[in-house]
C-alpha atoms as a PDB file:
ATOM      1  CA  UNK A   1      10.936  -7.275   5.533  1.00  0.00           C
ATOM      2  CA  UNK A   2       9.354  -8.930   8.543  1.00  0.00           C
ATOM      3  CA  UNK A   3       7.712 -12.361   8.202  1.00  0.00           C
ATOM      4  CA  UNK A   4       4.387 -12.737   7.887  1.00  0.00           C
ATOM      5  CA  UNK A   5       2.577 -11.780  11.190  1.00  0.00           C
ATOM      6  CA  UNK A   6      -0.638 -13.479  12.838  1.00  0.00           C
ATOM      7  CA  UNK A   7      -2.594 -10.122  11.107  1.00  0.00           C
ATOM      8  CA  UNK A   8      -6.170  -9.756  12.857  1.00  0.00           C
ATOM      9  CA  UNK A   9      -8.963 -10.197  10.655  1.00  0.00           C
ATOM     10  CA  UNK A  10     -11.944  -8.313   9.772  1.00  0.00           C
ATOM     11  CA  UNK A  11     -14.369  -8.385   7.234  1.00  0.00           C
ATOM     12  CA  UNK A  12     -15.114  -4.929   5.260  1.00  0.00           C
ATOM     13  CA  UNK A  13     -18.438  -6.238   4.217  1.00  0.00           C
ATOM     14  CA  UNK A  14     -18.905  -6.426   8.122  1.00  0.00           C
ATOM     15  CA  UNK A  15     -18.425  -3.512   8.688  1.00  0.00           C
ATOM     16  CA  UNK A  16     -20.208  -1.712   6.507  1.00  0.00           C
ATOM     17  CA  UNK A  17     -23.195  -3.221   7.943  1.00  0.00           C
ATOM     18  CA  UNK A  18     -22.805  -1.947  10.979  1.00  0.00           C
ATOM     19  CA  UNK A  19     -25.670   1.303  12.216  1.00  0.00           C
ATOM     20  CA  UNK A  20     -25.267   3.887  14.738  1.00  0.00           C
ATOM     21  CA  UNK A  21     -23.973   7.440  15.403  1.00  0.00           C
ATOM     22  CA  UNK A  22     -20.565   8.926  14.439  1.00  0.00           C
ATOM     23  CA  UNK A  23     -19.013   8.606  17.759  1.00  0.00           C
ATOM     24  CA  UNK A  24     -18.015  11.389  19.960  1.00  0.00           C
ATOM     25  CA  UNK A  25     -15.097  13.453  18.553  1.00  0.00           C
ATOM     26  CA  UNK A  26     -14.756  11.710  15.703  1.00  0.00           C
ATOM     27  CA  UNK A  27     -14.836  13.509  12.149  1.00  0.00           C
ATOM     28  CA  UNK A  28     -18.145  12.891  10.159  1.00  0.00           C
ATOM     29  CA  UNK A  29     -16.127  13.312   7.073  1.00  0.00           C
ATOM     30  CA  UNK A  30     -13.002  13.855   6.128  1.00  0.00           C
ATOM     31  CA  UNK A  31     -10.905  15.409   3.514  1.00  0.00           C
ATOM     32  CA  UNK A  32      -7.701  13.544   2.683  1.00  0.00           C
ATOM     33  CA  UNK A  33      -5.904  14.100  -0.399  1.00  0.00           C
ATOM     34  CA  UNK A  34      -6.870  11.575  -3.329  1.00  0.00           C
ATOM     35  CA  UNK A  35      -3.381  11.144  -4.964  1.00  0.00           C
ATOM     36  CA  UNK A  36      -2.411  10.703  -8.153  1.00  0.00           C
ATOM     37  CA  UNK A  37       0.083  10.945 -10.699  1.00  0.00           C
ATOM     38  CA  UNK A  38       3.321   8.578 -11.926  1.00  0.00           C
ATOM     39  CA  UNK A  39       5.377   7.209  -8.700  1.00  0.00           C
ATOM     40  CA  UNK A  40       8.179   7.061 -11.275  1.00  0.00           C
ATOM     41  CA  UNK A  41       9.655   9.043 -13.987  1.00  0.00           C
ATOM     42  CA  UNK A  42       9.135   7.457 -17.595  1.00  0.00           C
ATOM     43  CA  UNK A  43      11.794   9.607 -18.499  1.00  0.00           C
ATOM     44  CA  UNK A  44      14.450   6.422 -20.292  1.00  0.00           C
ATOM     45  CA  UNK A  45      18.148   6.674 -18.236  1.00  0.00           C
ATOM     46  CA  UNK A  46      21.218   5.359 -19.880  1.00  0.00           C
ATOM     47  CA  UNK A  47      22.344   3.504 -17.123  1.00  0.00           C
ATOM     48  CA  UNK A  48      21.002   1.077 -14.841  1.00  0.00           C
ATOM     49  CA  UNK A  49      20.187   2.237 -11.209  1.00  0.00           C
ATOM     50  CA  UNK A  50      17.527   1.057  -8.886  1.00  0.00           C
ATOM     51  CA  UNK A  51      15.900   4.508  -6.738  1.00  0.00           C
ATOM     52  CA  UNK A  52      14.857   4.416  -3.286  1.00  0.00           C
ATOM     53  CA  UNK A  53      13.778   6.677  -0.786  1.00  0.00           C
ATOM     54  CA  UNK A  54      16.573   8.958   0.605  1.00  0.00           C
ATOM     55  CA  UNK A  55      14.807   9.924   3.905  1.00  0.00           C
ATOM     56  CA  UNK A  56      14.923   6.999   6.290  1.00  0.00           C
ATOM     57  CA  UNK A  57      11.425   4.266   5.765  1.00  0.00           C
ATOM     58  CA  UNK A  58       9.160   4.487   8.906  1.00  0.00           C
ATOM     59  CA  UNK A  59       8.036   0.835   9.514  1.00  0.00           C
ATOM     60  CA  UNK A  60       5.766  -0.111   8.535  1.00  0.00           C
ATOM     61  CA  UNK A  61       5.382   1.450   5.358  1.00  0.00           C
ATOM     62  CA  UNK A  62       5.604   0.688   1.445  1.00  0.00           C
ATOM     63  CA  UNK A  63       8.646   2.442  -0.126  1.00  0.00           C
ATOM     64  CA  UNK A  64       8.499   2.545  -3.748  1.00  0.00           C
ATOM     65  CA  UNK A  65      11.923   1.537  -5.949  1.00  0.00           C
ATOM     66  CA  UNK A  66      12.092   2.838  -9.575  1.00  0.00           C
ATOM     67  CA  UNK A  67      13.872   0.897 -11.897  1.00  0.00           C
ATOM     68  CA  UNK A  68      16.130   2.697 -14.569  1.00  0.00           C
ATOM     69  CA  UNK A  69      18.376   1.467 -17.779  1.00  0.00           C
ATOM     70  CA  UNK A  70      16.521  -1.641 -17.516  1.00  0.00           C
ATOM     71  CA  UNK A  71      15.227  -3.413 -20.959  1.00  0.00           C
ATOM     72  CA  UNK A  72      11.296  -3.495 -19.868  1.00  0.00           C
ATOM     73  CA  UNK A  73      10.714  -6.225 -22.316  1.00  0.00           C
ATOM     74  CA  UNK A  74      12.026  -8.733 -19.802  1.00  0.00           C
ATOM     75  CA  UNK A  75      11.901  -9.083 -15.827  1.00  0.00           C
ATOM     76  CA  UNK A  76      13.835  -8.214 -13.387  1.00  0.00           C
ATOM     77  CA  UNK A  77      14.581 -10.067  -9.922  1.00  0.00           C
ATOM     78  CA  UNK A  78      15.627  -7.292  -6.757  1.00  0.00           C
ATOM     79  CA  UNK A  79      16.488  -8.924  -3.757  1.00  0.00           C
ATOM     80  CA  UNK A  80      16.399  -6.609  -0.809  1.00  0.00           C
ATOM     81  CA  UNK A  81      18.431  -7.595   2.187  1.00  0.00           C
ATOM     82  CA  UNK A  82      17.805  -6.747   5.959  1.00  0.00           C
ATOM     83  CA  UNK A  83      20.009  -5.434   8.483  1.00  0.00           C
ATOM     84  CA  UNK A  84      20.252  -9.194   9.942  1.00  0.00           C
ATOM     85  CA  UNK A  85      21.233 -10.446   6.143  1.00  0.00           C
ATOM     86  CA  UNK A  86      17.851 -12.353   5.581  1.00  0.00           C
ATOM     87  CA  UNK A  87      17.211 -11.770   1.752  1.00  0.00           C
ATOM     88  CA  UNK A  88      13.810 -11.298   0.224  1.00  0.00           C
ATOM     89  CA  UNK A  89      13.977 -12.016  -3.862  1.00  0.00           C
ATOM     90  CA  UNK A  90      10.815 -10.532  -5.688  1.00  0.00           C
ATOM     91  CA  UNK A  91      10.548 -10.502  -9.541  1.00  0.00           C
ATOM     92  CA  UNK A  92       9.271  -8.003 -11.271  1.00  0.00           C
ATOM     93  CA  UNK A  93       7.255  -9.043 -14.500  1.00  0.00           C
ATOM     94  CA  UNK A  94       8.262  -7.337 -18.161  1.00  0.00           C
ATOM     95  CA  UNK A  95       6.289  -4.414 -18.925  1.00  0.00           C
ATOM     96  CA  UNK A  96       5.104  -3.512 -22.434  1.00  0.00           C
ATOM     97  CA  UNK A  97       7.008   0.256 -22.190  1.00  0.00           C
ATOM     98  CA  UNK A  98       8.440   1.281 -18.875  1.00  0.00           C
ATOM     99  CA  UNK A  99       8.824  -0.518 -15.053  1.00  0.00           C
ATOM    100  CA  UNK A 100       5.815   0.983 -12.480  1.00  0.00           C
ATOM    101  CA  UNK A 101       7.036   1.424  -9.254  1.00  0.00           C
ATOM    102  CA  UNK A 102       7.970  -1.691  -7.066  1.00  0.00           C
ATOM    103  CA  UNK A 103       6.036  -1.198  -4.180  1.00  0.00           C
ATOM    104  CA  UNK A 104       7.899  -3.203  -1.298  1.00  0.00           C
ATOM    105  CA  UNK A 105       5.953  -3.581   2.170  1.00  0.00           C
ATOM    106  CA  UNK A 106       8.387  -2.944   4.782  1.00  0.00           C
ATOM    107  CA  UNK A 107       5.489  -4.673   7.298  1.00  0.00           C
ATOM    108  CA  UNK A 108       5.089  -4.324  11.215  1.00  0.00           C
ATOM    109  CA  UNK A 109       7.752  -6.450  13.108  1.00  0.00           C
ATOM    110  CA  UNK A 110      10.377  -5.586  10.458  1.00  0.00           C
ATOM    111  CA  UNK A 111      14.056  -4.884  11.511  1.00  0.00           C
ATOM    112  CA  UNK A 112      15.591  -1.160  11.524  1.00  0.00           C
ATOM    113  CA  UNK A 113      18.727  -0.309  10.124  1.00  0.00           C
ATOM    114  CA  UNK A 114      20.407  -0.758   6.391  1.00  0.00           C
ATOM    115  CA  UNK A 115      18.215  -2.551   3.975  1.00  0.00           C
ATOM    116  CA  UNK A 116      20.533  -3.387   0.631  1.00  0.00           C
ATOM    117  CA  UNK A 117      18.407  -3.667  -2.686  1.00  0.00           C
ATOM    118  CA  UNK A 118      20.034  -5.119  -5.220  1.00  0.00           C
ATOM    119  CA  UNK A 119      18.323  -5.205  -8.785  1.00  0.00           C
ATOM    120  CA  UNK A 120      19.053  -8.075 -11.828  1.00  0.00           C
ATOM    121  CA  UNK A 121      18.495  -8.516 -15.391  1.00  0.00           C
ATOM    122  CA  UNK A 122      21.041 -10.921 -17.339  1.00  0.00           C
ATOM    123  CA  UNK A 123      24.264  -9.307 -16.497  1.00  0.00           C
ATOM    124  CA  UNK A 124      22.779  -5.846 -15.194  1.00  0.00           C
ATOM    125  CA  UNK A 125      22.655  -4.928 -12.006  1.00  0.00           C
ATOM    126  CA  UNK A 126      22.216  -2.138  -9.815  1.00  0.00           C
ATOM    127  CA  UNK A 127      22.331  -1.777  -6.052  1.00  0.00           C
ATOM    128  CA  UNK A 128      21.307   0.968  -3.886  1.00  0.00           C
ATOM    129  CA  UNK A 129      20.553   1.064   0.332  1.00  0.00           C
ATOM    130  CA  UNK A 130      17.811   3.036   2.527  1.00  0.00           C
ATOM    131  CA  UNK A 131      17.171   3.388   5.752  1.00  0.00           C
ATOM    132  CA  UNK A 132      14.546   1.798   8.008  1.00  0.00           C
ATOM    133  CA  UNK A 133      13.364   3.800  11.506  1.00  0.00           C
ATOM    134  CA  UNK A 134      10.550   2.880  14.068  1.00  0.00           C
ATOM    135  CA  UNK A 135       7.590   5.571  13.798  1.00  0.00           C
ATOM    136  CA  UNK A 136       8.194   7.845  16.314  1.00  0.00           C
ATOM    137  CA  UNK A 137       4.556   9.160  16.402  1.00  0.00           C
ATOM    138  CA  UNK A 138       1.227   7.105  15.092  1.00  0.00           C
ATOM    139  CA  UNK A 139       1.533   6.025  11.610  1.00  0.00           C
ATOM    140  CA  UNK A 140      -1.526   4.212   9.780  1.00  0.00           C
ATOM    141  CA  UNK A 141      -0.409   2.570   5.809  1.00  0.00           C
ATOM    142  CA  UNK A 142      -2.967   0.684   3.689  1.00  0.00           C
ATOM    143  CA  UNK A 143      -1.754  -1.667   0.463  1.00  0.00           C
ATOM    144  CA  UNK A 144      -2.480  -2.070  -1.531  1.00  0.00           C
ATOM    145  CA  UNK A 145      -4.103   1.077  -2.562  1.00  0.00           C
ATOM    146  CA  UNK A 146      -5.545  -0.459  -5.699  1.00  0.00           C
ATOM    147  CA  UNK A 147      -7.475  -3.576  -5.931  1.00  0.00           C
ATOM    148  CA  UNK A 148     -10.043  -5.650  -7.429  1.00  0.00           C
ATOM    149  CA  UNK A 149     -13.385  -6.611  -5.126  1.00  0.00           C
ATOM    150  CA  UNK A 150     -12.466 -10.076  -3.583  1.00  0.00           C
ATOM    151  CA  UNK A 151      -9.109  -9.143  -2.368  1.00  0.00           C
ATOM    152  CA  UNK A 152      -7.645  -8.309   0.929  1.00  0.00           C
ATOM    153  CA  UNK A 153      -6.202  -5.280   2.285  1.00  0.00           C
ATOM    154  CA  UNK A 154      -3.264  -4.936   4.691  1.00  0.00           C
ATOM    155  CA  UNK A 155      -3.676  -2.020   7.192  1.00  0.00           C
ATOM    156  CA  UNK A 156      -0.050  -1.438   8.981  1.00  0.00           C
ATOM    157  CA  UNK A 157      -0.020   0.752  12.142  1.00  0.00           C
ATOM    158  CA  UNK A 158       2.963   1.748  13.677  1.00  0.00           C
ATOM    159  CA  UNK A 159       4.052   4.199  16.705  1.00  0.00           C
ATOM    160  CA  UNK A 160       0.683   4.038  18.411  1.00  0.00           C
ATOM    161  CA  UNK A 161       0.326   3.660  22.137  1.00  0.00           C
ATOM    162  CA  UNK A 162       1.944   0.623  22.980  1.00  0.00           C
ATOM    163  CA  UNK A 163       0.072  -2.227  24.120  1.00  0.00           C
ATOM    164  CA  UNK A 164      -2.670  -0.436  23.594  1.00  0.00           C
ATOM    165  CA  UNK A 165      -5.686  -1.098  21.478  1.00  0.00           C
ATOM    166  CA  UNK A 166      -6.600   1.288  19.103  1.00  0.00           C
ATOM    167  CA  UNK A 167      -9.887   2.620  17.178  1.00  0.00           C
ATOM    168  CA  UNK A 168      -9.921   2.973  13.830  1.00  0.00           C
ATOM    169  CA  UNK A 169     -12.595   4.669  12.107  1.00  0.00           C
ATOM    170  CA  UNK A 170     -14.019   3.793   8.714  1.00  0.00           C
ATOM    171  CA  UNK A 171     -14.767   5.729   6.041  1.00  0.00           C
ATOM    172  CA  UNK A 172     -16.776   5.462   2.800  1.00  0.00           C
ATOM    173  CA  UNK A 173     -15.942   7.613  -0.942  1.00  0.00           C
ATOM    174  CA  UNK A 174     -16.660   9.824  -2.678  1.00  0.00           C
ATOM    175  CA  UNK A 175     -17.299  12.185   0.044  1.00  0.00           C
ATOM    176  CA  UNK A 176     -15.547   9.998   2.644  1.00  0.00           C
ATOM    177  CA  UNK A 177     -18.776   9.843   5.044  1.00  0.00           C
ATOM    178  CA  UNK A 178     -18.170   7.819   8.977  1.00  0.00           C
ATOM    179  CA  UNK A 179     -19.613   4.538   8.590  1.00  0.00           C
ATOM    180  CA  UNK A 180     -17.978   2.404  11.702  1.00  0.00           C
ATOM    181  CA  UNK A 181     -15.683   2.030  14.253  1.00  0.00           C
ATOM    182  CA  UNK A 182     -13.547  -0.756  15.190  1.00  0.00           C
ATOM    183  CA  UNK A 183     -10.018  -1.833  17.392  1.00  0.00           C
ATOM    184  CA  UNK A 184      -7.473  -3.942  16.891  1.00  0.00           C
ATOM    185  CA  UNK A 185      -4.816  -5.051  19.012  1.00  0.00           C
ATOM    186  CA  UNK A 186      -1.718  -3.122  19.354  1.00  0.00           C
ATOM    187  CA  UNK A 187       1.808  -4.883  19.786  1.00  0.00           C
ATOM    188  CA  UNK A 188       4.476  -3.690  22.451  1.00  0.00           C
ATOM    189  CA  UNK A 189       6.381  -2.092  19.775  1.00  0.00           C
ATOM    190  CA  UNK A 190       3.380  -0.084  19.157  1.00  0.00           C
ATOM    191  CA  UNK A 191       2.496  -1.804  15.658  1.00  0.00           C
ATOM    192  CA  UNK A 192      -0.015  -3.747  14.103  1.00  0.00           C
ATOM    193  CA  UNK A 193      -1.514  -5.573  11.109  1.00  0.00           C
ATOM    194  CA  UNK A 194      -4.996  -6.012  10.115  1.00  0.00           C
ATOM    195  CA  UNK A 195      -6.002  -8.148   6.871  1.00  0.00           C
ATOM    196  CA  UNK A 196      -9.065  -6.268   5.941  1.00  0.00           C
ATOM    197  CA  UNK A 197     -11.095  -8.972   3.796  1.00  0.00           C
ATOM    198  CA  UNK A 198     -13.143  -7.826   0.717  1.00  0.00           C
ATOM    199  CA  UNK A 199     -16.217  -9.952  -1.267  1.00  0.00           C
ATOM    200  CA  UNK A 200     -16.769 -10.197  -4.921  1.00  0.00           C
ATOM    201  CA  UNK A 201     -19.880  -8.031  -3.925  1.00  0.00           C
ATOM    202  CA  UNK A 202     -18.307  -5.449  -2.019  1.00  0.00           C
ATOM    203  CA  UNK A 203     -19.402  -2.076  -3.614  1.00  0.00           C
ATOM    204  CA  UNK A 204     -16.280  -0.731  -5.925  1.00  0.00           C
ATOM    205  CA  UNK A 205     -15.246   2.617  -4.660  1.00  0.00           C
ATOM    206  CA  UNK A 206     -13.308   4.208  -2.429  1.00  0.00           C
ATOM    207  CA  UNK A 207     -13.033   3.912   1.041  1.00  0.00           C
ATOM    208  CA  UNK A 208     -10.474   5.333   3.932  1.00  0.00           C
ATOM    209  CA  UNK A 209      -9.513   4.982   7.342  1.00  0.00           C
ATOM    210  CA  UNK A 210      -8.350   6.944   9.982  1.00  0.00           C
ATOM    211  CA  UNK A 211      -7.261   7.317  13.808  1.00  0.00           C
ATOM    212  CA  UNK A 212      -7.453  10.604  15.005  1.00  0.00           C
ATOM    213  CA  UNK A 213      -4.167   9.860  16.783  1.00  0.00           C
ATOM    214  CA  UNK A 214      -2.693  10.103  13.202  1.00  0.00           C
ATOM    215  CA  UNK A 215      -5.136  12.908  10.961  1.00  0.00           C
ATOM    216  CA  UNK A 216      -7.134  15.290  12.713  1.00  0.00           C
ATOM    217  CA  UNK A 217      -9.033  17.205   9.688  1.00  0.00           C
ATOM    218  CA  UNK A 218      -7.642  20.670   9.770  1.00  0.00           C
ATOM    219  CA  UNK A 219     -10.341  23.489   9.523  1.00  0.00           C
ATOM    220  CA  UNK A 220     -11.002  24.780   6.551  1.00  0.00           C
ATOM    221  CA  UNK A 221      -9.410  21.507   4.675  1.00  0.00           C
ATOM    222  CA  UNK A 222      -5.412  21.752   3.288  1.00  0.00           C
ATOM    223  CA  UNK A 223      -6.038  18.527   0.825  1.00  0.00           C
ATOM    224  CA  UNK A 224      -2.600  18.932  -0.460  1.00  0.00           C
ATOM    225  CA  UNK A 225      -0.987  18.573   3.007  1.00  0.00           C
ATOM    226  CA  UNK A 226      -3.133  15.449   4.109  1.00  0.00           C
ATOM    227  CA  UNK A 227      -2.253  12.012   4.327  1.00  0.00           C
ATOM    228  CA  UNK A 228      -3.225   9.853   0.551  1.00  0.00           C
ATOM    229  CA  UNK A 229      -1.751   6.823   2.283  1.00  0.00           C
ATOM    230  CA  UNK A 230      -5.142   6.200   4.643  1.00  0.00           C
ATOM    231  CA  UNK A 231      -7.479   5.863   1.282  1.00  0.00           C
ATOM    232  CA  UNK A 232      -7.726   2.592  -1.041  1.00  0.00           C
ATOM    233  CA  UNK A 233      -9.878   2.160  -3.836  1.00  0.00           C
ATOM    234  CA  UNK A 234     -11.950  -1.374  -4.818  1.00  0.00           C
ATOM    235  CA  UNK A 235     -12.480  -1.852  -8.679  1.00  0.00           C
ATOM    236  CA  UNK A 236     -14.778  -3.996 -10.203  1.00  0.00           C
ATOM    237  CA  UNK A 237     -12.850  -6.849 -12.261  1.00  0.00           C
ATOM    238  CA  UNK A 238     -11.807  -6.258 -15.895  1.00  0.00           C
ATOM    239  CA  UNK A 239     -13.816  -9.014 -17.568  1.00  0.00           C
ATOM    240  CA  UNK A 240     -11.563 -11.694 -19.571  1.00  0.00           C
ATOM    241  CA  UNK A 241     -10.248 -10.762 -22.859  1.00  0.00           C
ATOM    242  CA  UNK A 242     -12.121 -12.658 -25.666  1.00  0.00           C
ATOM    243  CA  UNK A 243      -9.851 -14.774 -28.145  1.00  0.00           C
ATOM    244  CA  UNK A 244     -10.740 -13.050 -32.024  1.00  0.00           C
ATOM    245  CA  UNK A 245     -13.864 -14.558 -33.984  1.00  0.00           C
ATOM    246  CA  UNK A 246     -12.020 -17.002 -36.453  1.00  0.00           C
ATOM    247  CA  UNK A 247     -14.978 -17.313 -38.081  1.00  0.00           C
ATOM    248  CA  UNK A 248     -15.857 -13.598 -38.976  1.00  0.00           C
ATOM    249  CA  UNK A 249     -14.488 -13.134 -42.515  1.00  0.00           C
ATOM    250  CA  UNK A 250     -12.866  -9.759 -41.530  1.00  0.00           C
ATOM    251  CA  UNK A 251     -10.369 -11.829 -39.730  1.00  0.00           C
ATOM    252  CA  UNK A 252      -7.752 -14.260 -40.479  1.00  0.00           C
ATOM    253  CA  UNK A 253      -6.471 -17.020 -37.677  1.00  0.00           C
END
C-alpha cells in the first residue's frame, strides 16, 4: 500500500512501432500460461469472512480478497491497514449475484510486515491479516490484466538487480511473437513501476512481457507451470447501452 510512485512512462503504441531483430538470447516466442477460471468461489457462506492469501504477498504484487456472507446487492468498504498503521479504504460496488475478487495492488515502495484488512457492510464486518515480503528473486506483475483500449497498464518489478536497469521484452498474442525491447530504471530496493500507456486505437488483443531474469521458456513448453501474471489483454469498448424505443408499439415506457 505504497503511495503513488513517480512510475516511468512509455507508450505501447510506441513500441509496437519499433523494427529490428529479436535480440540475442532472447526468446522469439514464448509460451506462458493464459489463465482462466473464477479467482473466487461462488459457492454462498453463512457467515461473513473476508479471504486472503495465506502464503506471505511478494511486493509488489496484486493479492486477491474474496468476500463471503456478504449481501451482494449493496457495497462494501475494506480498509486495509499497513504495518506503519496508514489505512487505505476502497469500496467495493454491489454486484448483481456474487462479489469478484478485490484485486488490491500491493505496489513497489510498499512496507513489509502485517497488513490488517478489515471488510464493512452496515453492521457486518470481517477482518482477516496477510503477510507482505520483499521478492527475494526477480518478480515482474502487470494490472490490470483486463482492460479496455485507452487505458494504462501498471508493470511492477520487484527483486531485480538493484540499481540496475533492466530490459524488458515485449510480446504480442495470440502466439506471443518478440516485437521490442525496452529498460526502465530500477530502484535500490530492486523495484520498479512503469505506466504502460494505451490509445483508443491500440489493436485489442493480447500482449505479454517478460525479463529473462524472471521466465526463461522451458524446452518443450510446461504451460501449466508458467507465469499468467506477465500477460494482459486490451478489449475493444462495449458500446453504450441504448435506452428502449418508446415509440415501438411492442413496448410500453
Amino acid at each position: 500500500m505504497a503511495p503513488p510512485s513517480l512510475a516511468q512512462s512509455a507508450s505501447l503504441d510506441g513500441l509496437l512501432q519499433q523494427e529490428g531483430p529479436v535480440p540475442e538470447g532472447v526468446p522469439a516466442q514464448l509460451d506462458l500460461f493464459m489463465g482462466g477460471g473464477p479467482t473466487c468461489s461462488e459457492v454462498p457462506s453463512s457467515d461473513a469472512r473476508v479471504t486472503v492469501p495465506s502464503e506471505p504477498v511478494v511486493i509488489p504484487s496484486v493479492p486477491v480478497f474474496c468476500l463471503k456472507g456478504f449481501d451482494p446487492q449493496h457495497k462494501v468498504t475494506v480498509v486495509v491497514t499497513a504495518p506503519d498503521g496508514t489505512k487505505d479504504t476502497v469500496t467495493v460496488p454491489a454486484r448483481a449475484r456474487h462479489y469478484d475478487g478485490l484485486y488490491y495492488p500491493v505496489r513497489p515502495g510498499s512496507q513489509a510486515g502485517r497488513y490488517r484488512v478489515r471488510a464493512t457492510q452496515g453492521s457486518t464486518t470481517a477482518t482477516a491479516q496477510f503477510q507482505a515480503v520483499r521478492a527475494s528473486k526477480p518478480h515482474l506483475w502487470i494490472y490490470p490484466r483486463n482492460a479496455d483500449v485507452g487505458a494504462t497498464i501498471d508493470v511492477y518489478l520487484g527483486g531485480f538487480p538493484s540499481g540496475r536497469p533492466a530490459d524488458l521484452h515485449l510480446y504480442v498474442c495470440p502466439q506471443q511473437i518478440y516485437r521490442a525491447t525496452f529498460t526502465v530504471a530500477v530502484d535500490a530496493r530492486g523495484e520498479a513501476h512503469l505506466a504502460l500507456r494505451t490509445t483508443a486505437t491500440t489493436e485489442p488483443t493480447c500482449y505479454a512481457l517478460n525479463s529473462p531474469l524472471v521466465y526463461l521458456p522451458p524446452d518443450p513448453p510446461d504451460m501449466p507451470h508458467s507465469p499468467d501474471n506477465q500477460l494482459f489483454w486490451l478489449h475493444a469498448p462495449s458500446p453504450p447501452e441504448q435506452p428502449p424505443d418508446c415509440e415501438s408499439a411492442a413496448l410500453r415506457c
